[in-house]
C-alpha atoms as a PDB file:
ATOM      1  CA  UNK A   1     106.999 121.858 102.821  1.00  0.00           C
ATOM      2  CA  UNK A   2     106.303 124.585 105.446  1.00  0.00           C
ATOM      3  CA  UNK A   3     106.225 128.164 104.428  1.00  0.00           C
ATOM      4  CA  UNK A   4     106.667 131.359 106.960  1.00  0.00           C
ATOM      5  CA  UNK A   5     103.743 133.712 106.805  1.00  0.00           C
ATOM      6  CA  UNK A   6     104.392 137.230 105.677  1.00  0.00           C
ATOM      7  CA  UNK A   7     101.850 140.150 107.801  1.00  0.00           C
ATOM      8  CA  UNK A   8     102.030 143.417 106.214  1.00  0.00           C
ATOM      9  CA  UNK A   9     101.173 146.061 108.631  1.00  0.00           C
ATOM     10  CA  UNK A  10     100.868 149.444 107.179  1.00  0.00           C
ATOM     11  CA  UNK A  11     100.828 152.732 108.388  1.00  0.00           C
ATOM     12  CA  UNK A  12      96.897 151.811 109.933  1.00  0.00           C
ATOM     13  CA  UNK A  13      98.800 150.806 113.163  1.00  0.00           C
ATOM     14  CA  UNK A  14     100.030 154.303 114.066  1.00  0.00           C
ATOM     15  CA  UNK A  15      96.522 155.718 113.125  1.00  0.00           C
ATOM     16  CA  UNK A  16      94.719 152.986 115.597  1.00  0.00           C
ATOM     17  CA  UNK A  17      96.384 154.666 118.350  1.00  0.00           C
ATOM     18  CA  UNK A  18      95.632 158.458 117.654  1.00  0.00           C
ATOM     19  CA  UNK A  19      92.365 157.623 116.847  1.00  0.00           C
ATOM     20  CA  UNK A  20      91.293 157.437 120.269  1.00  0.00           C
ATOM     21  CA  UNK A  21      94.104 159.883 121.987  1.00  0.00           C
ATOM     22  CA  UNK A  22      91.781 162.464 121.988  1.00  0.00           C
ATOM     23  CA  UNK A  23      89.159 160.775 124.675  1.00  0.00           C
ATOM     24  CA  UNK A  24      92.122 158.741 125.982  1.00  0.00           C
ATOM     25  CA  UNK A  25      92.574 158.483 129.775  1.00  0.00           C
ATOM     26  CA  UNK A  26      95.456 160.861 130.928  1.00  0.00           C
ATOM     27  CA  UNK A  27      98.141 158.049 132.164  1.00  0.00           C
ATOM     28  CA  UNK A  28      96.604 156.333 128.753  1.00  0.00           C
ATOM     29  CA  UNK A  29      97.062 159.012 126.276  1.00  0.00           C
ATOM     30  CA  UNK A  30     101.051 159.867 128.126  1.00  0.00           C
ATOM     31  CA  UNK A  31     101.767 156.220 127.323  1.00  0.00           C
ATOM     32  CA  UNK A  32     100.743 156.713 124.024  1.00  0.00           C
ATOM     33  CA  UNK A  33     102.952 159.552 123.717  1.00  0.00           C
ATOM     34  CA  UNK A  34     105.855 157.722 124.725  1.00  0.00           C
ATOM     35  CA  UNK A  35     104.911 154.957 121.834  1.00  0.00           C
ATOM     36  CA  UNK A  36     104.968 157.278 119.202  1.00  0.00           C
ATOM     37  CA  UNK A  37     108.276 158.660 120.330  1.00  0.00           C
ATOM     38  CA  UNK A  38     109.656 155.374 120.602  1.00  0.00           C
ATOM     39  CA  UNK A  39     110.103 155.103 124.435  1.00  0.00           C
ATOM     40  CA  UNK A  40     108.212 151.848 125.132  1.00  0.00           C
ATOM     41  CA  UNK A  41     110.002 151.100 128.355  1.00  0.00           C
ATOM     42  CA  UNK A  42     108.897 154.472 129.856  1.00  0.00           C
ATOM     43  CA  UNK A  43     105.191 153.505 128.387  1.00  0.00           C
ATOM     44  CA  UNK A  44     105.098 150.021 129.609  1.00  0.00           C
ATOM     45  CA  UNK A  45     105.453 151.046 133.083  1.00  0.00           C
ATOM     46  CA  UNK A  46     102.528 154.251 132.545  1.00  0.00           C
ATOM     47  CA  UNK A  47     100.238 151.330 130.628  1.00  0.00           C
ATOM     48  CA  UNK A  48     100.703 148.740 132.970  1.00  0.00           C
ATOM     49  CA  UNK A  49      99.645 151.546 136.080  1.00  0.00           C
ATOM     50  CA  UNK A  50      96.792 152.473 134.010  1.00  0.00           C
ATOM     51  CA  UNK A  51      95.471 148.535 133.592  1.00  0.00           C
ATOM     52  CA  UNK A  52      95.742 148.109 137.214  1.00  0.00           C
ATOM     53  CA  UNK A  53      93.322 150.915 137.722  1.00  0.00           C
ATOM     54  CA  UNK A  54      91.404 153.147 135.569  1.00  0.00           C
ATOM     55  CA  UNK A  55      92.120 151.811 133.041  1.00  0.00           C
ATOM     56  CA  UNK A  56      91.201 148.223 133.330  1.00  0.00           C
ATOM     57  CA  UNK A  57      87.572 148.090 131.446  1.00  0.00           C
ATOM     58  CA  UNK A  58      88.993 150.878 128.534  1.00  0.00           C
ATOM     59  CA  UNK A  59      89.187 149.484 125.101  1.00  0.00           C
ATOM     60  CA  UNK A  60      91.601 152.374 123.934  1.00  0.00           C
ATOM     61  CA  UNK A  61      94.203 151.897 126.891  1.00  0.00           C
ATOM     62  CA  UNK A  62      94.341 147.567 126.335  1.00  0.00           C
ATOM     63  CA  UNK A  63      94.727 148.827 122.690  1.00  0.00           C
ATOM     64  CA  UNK A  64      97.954 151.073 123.329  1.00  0.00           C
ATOM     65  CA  UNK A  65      99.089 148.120 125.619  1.00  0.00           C
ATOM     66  CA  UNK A  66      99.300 145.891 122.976  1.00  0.00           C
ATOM     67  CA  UNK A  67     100.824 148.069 120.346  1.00  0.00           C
ATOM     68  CA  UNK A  68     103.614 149.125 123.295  1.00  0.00           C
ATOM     69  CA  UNK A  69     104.225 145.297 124.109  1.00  0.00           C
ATOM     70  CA  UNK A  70     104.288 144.820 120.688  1.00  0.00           C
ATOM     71  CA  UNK A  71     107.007 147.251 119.964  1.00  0.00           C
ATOM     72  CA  UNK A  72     109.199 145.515 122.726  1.00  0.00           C
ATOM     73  CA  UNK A  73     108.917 142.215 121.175  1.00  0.00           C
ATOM     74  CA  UNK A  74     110.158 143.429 118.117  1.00  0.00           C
ATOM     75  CA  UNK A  75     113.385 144.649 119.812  1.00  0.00           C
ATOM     76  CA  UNK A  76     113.738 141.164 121.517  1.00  0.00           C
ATOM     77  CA  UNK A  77     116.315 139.250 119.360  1.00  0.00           C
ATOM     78  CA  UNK A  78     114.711 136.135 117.957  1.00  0.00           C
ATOM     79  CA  UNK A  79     111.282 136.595 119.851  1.00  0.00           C
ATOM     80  CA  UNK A  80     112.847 134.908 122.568  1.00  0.00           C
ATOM     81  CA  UNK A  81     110.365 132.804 124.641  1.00  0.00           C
ATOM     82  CA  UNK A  82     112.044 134.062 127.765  1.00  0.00           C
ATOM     83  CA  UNK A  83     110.093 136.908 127.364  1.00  0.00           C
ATOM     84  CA  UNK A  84     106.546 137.728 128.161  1.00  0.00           C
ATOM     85  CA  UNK A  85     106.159 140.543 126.155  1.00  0.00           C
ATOM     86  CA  UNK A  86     104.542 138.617 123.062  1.00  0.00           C
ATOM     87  CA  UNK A  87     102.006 136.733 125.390  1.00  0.00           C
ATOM     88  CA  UNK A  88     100.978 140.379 126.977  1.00  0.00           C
ATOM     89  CA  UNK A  89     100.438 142.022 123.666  1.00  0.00           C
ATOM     90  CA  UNK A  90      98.190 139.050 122.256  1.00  0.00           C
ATOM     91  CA  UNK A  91      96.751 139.466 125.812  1.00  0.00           C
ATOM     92  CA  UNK A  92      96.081 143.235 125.617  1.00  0.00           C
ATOM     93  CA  UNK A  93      94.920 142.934 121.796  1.00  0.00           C
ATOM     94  CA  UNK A  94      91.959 140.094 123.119  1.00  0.00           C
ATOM     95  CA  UNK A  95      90.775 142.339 125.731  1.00  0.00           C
ATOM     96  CA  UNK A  96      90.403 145.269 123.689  1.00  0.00           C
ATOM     97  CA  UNK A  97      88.493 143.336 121.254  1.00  0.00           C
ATOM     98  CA  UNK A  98      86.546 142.179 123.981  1.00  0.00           C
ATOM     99  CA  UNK A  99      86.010 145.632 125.393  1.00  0.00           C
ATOM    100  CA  UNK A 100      85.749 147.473 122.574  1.00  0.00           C
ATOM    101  CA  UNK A 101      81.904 147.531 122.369  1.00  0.00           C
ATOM    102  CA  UNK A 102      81.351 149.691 119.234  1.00  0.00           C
ATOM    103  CA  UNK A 103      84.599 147.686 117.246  1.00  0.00           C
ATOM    104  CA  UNK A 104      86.673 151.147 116.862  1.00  0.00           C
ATOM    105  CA  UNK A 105      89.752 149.580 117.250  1.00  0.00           C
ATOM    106  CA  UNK A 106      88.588 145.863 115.300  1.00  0.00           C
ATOM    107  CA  UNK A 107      90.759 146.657 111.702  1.00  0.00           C
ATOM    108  CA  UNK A 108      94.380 147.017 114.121  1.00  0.00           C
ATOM    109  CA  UNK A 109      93.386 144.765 116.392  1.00  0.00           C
ATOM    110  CA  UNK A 110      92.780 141.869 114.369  1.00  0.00           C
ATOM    111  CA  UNK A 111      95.908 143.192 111.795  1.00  0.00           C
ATOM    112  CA  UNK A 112      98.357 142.920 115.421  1.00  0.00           C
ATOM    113  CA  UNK A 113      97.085 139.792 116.496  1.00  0.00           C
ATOM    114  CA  UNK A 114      97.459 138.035 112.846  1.00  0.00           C
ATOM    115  CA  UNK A 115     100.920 139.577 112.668  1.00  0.00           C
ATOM    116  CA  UNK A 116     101.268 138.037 116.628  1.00  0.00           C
ATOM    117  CA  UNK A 117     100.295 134.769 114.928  1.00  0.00           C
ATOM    118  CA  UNK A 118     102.716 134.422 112.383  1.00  0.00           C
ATOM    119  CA  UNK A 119     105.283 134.799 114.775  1.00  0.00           C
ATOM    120  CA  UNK A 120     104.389 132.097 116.572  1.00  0.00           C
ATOM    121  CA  UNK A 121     103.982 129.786 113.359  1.00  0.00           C
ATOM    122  CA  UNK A 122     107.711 131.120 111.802  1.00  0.00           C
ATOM    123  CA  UNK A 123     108.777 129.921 115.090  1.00  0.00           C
ATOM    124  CA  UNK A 124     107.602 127.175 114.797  1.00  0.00           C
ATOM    125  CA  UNK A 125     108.906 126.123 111.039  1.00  0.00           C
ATOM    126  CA  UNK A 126     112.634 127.729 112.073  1.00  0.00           C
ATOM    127  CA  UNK A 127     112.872 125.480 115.161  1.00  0.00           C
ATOM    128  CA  UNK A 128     111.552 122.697 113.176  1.00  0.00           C
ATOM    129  CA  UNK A 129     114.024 123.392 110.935  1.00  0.00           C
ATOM    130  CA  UNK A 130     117.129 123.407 112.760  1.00  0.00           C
ATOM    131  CA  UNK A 131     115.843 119.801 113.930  1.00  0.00           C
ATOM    132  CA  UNK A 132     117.334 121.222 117.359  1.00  0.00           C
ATOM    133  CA  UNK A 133     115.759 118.115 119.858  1.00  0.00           C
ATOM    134  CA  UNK A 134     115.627 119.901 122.843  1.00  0.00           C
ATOM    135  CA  UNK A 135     113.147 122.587 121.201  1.00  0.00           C
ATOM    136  CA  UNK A 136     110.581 120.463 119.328  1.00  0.00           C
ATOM    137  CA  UNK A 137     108.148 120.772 122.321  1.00  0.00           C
ATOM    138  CA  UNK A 138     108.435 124.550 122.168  1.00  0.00           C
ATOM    139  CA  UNK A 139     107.416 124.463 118.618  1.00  0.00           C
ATOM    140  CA  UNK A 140     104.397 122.307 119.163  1.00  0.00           C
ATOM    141  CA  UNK A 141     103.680 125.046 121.644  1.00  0.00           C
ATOM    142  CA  UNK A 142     103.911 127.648 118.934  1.00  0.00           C
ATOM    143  CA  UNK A 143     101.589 126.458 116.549  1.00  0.00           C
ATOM    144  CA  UNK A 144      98.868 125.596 119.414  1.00  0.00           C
ATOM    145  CA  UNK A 145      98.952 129.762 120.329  1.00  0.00           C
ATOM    146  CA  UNK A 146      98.901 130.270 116.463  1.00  0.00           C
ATOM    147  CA  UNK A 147      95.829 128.307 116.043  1.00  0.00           C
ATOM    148  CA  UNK A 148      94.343 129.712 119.374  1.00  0.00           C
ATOM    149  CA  UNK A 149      94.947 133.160 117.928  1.00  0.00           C
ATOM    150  CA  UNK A 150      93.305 132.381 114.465  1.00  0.00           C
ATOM    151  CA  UNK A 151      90.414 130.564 116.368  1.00  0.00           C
ATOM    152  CA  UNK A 152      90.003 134.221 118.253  1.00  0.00           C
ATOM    153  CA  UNK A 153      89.729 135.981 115.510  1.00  0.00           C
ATOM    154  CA  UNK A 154      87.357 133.219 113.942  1.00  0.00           C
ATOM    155  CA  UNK A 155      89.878 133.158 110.794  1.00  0.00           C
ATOM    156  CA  UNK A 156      89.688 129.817 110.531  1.00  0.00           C
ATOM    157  CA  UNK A 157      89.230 129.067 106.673  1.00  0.00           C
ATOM    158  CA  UNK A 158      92.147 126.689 105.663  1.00  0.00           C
ATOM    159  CA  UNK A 159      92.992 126.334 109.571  1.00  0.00           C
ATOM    160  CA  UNK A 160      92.883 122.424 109.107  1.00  0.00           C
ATOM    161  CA  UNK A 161      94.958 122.266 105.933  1.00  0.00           C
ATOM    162  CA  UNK A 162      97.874 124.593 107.612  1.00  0.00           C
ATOM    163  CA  UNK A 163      97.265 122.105 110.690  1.00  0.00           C
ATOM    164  CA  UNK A 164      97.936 118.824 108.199  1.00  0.00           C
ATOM    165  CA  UNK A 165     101.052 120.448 106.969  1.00  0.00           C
ATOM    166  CA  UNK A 166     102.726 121.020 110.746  1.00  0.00           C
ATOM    167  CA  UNK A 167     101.603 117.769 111.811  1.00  0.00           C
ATOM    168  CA  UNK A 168     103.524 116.508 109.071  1.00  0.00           C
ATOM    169  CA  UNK A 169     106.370 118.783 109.368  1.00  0.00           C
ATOM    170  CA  UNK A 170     106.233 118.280 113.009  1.00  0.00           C
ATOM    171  CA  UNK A 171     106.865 114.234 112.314  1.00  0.00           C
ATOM    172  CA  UNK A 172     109.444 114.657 109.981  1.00  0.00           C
ATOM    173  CA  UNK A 173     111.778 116.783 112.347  1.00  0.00           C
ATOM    174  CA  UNK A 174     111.057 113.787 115.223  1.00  0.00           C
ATOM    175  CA  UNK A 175     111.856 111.556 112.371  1.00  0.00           C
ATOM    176  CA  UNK A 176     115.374 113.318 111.933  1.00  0.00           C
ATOM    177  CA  UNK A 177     116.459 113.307 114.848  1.00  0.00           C
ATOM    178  CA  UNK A 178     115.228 109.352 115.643  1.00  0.00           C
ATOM    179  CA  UNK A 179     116.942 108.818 112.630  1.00  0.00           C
ATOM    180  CA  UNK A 180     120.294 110.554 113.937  1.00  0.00           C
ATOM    181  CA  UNK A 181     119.946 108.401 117.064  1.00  0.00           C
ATOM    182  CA  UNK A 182     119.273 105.185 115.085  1.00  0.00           C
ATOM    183  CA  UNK A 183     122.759 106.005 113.306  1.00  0.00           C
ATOM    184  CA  UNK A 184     124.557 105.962 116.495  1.00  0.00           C
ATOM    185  CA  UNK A 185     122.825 102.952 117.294  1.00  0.00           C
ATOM    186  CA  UNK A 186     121.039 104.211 120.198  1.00  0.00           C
ATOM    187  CA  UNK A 187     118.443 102.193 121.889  1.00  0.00           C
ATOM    188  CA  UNK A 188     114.859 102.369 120.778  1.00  0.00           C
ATOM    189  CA  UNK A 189     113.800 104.211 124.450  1.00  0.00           C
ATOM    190  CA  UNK A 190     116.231 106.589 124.050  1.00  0.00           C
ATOM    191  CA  UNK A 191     113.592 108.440 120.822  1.00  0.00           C
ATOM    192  CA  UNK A 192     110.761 107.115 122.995  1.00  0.00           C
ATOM    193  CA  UNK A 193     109.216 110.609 123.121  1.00  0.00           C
ATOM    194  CA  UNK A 194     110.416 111.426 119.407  1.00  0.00           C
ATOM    195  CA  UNK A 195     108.171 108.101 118.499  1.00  0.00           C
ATOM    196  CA  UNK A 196     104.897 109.296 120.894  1.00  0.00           C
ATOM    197  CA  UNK A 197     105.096 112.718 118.914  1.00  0.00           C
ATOM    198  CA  UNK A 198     105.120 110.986 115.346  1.00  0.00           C
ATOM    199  CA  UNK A 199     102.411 108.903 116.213  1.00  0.00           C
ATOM    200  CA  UNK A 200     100.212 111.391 117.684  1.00  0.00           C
ATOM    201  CA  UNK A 201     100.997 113.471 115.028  1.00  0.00           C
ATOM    202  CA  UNK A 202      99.639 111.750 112.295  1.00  0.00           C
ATOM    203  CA  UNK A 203      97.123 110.742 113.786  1.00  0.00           C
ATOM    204  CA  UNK A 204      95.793 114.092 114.281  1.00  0.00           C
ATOM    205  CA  UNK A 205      96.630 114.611 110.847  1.00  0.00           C
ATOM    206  CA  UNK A 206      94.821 111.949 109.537  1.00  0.00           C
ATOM    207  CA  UNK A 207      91.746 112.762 111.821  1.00  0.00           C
ATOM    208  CA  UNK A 208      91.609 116.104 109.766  1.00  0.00           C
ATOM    209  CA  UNK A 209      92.047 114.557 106.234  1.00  0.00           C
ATOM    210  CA  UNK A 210      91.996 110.940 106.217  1.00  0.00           C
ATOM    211  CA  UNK A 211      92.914 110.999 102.256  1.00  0.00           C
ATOM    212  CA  UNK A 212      96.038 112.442 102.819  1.00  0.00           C
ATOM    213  CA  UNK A 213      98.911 110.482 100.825  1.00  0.00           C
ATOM    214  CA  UNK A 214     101.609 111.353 102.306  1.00  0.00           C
ATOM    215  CA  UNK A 215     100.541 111.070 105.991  1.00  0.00           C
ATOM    216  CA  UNK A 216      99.173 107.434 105.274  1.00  0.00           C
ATOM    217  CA  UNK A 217     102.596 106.527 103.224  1.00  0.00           C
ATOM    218  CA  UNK A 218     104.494 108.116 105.970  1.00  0.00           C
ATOM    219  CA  UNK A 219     103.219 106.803 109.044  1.00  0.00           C
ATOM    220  CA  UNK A 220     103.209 103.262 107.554  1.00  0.00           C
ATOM    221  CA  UNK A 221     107.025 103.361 107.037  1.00  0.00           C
ATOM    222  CA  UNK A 222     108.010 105.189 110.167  1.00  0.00           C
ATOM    223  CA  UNK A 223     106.123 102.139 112.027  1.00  0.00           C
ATOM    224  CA  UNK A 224     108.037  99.693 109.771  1.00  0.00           C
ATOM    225  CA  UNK A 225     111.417 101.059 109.847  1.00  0.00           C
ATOM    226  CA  UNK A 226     110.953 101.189 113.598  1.00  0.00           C
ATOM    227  CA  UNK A 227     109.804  97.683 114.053  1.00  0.00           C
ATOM    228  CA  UNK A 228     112.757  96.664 111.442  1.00  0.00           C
ATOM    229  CA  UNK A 229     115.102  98.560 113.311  1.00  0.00           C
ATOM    230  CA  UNK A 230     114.245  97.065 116.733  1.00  0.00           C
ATOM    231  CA  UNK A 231     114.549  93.484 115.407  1.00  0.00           C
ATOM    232  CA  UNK A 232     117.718  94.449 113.603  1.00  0.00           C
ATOM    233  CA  UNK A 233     119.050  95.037 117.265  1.00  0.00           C
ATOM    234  CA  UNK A 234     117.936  92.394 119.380  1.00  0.00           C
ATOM    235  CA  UNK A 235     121.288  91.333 120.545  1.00  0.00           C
ATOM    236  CA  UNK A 236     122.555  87.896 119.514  1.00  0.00           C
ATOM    237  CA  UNK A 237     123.282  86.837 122.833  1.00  0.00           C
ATOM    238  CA  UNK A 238     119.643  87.459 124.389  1.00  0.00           C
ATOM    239  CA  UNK A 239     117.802  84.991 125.983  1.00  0.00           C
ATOM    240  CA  UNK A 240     115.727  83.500 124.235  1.00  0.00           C
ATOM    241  CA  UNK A 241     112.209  84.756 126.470  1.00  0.00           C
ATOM    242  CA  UNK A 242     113.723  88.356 125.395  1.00  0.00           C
ATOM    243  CA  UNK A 243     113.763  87.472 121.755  1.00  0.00           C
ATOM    244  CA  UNK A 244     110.452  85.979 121.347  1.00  0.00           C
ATOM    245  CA  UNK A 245     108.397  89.135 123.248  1.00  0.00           C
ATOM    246  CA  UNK A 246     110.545  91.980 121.282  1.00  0.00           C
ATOM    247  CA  UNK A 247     109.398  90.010 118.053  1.00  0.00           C
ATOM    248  CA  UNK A 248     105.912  89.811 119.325  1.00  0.00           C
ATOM    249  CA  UNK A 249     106.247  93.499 119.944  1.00  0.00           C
ATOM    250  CA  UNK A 250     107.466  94.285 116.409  1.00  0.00           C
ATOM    251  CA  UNK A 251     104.692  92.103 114.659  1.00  0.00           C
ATOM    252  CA  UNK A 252     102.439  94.166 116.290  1.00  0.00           C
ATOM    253  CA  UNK A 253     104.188  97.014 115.224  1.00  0.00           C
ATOM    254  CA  UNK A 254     104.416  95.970 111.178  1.00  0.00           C
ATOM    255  CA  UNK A 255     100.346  95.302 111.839  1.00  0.00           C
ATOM    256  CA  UNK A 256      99.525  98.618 113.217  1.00  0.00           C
ATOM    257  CA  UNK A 257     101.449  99.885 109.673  1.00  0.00           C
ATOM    258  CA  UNK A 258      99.929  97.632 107.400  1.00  0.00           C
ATOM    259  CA  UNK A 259      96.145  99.929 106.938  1.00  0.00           C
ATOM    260  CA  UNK A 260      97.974 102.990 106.329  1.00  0.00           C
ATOM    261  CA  UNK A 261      99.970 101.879 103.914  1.00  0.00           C
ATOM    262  CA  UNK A 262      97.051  99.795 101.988  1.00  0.00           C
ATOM    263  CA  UNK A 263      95.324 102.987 102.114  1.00  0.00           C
ATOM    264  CA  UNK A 264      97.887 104.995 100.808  1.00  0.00           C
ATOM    265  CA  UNK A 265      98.106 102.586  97.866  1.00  0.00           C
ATOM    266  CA  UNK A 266      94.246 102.973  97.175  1.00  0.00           C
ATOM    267  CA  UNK A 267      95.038 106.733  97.173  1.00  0.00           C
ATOM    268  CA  UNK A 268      97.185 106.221  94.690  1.00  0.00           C
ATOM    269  CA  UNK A 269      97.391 103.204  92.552  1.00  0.00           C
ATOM    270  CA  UNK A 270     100.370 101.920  91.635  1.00  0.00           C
ATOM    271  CA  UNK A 271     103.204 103.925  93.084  1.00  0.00           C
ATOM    272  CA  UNK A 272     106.352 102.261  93.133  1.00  0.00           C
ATOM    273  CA  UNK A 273     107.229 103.689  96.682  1.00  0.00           C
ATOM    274  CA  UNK A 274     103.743 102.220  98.393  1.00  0.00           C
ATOM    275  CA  UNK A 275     103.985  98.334  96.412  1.00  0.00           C
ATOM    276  CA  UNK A 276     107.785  98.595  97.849  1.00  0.00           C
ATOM    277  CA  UNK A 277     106.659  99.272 101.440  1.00  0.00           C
ATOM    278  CA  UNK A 278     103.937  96.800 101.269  1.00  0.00           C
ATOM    279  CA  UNK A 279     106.263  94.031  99.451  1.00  0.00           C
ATOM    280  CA  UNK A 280     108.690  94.651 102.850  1.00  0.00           C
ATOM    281  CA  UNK A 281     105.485  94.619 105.216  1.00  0.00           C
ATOM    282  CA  UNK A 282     103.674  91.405 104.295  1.00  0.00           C
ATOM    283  CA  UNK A 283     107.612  89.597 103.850  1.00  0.00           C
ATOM    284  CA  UNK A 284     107.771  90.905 107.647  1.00  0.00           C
ATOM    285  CA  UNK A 285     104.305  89.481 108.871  1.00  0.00           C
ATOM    286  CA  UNK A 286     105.161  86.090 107.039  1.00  0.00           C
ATOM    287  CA  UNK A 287     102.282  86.779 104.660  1.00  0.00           C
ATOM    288  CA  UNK A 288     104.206  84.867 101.780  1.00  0.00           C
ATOM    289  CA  UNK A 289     100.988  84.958  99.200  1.00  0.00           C
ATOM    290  CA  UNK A 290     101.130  88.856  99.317  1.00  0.00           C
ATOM    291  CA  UNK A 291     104.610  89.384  99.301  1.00  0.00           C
ATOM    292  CA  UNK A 292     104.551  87.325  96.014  1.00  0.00           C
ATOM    293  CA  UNK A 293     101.899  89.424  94.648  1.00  0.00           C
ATOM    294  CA  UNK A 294     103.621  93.128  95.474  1.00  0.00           C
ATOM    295  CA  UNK A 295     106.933  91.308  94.406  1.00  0.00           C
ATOM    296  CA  UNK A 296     105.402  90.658  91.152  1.00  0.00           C
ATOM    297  CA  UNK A 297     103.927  93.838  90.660  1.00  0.00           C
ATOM    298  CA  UNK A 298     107.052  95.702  91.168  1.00  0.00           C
ATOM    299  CA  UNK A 299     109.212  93.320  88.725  1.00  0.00           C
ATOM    300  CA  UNK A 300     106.162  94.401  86.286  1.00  0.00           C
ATOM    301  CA  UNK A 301     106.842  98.018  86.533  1.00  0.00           C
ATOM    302  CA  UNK A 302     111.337  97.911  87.293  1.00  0.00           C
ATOM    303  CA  UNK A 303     111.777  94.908  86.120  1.00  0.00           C
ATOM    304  CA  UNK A 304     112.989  93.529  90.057  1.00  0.00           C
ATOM    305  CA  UNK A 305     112.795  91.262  91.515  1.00  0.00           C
ATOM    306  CA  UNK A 306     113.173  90.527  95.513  1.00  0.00           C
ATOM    307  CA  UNK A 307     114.704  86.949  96.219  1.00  0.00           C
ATOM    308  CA  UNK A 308     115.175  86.959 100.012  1.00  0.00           C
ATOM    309  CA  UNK A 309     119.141  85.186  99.949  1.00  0.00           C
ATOM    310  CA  UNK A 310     119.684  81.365 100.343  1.00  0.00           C
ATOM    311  CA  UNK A 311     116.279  80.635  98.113  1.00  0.00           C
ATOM    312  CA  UNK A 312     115.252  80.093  94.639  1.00  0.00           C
ATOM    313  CA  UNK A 313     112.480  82.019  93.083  1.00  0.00           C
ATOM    314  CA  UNK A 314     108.657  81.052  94.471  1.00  0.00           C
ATOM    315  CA  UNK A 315     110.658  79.830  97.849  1.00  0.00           C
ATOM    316  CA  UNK A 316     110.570  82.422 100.958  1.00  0.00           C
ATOM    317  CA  UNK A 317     111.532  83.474 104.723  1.00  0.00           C
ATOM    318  CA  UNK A 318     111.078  86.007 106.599  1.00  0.00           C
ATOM    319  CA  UNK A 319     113.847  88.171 105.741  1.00  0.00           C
ATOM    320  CA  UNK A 320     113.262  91.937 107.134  1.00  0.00           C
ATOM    321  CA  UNK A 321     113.339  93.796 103.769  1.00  0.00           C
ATOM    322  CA  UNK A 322     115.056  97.327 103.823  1.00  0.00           C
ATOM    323  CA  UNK A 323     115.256 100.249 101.823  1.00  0.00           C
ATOM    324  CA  UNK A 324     111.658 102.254 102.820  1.00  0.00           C
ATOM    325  CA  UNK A 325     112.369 105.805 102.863  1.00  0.00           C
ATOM    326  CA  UNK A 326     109.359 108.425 103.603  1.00  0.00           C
ATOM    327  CA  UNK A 327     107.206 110.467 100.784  1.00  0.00           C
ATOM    328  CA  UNK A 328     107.640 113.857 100.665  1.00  0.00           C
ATOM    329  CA  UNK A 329     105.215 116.229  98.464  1.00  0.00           C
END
């Protein structure tokens, strides 16, 4: 499950700006001013003067940039991505870091650009969320700035486990919607990007932690029920040259699944969920002497059975066997 992330910032903020008002460039400390009487408009056009000219190698006047782009961010309903003003104040924040030789400004700094971060990650979970298809990209987009932000700040402890968790996320909201499609019986190309992203996804998950149960488990039965649901929907009247390459295909499809899933189940011995998935793989590859053997293991634990229909028990086809649904935590 994804979580937002909560920034505090206290009253510190304020205090990062008049801690340097007193040295501050003229058009610099006016800007400032106009901040802390709430008239960021009128100070974004002073600060942005100032950068273009004196004050483009301060530390103090990038610093009351960012807090004044900040400010207008805030007032933007829903941190629209329309508007640059989030981009600028991470932008401004960076430099002052990077300007700011003898770290006065460090403490707000790196509180802004955390908070900065966590609005790109929220963004990220809502959009994922609403499982809106024509804004997954963006949200792929906001969790690459949050993790460029982090990496700035070199805040990186438990970076990878917070990247596991969207990659997962991130496949599960692709999975939605492919599932949505599926249900309207919409062609296999017509999720072809929805696929790509689940694939890369856990891939790059499981790059990070390859002991991860859930992205194993998962990514095994979102290649099954993809190669299932391809074969379900080979039309009956297709010529025959059609039939035999989109089976070849989907062979090749219940292969790639098959490692993921037997190391899921070496993760975890035994789960009912992982000898079901593997029961409906090996039926699907024809690999009758494992099917038995997952078949058997499963009537051990429920008491079931699978008898693929037409056949006595110990005789078997290759029957596509539903009913794989994903592991969530």
């Amino acid at each position: 499950m994804m979580y937002r992330v909560v920034i505090a910032l206290f009253l510190v903020s304020l205090m990062g700006l008049v801690h340097g008002q007193e040295k501050a460039l003229q058009r610099t400390g006016q800007a400032a001013r106009l901040y802390q009487e709430k008239d960021y408009q009128e100070a974004k056009r002073i600060i942005d003067e100032c950068v273009l000219s004196e004050g483009a190698e301060d530390a103090y006047t990038w610093h009351v940039r960012g807090y004044v782009y900040k400010e207008l961010l805030k007032g933007e309903k829903g941190f629209s991505d329309e508007s640059t003003y989030r981009e600028e104040a991470v932008r401004s924040f960076q430099q002052c870091l990077e300007l700011d030789d003898e770290q006065k400004y460090l403490q707000w700094n790196t509180n802004s650009l955390r908070y900065l971060a966590s609005t790109y990650w929220n963004g990220a979970v809502m959009i994922m969320e609403q499982r809106d298809r024509g804004e997954l990209e963006t949200a792929y987009g906001y969790f690459e700035k949050y993790c460029s932000i982090m990496k700035s700040l070199e805040q990186t402890e438990g970076l990878d486990d917070r990247k596991v968790d969207f990659y997962r996320a991130f496949s599960t909201a692709n999975r939605k919607v492919i599932e949505k499609l599926r249900s309207q019986k919409s062609s296999p190309d017509s999720y072809k990007i929805e696929m790509e992203r689940i694939e890369k996804s856990y891939t790059q998950a499981l790059q990070l932690s390859p002991n991860d149960y859930g992205a194993n488990y998962n990514y095994a039965i979102n290649l099954y029920n993809e190669a299932a649901y391809r074969i379900e929907n080979i039309p009956f009247d297709a010529p025959l040259t059609h039939v035999i390459l989109e089976q070849e295909g989907c062979i090749d499809i219940f292969e790639r699944a098959l490692p993921f899933a037997l190391k899921a189940e070496q993760l975890r011995p035994g789960r009912i969920e992982i000898l079901k998935a593997l029961r409906a793989i090996y039926l699907s590859l024809n690999n009758y002497g494992e099917f038995d053997r997952y078949n058997q293991l499963i009537r051990d634990k429920q008491g079931e059975l699978l008898v693929p229909k037409g056949l006595k028990e110990g005789e078997l086809n290759p029957e596509i066997f539903k009913g794989s649904n994903n592991y969530e935590d």
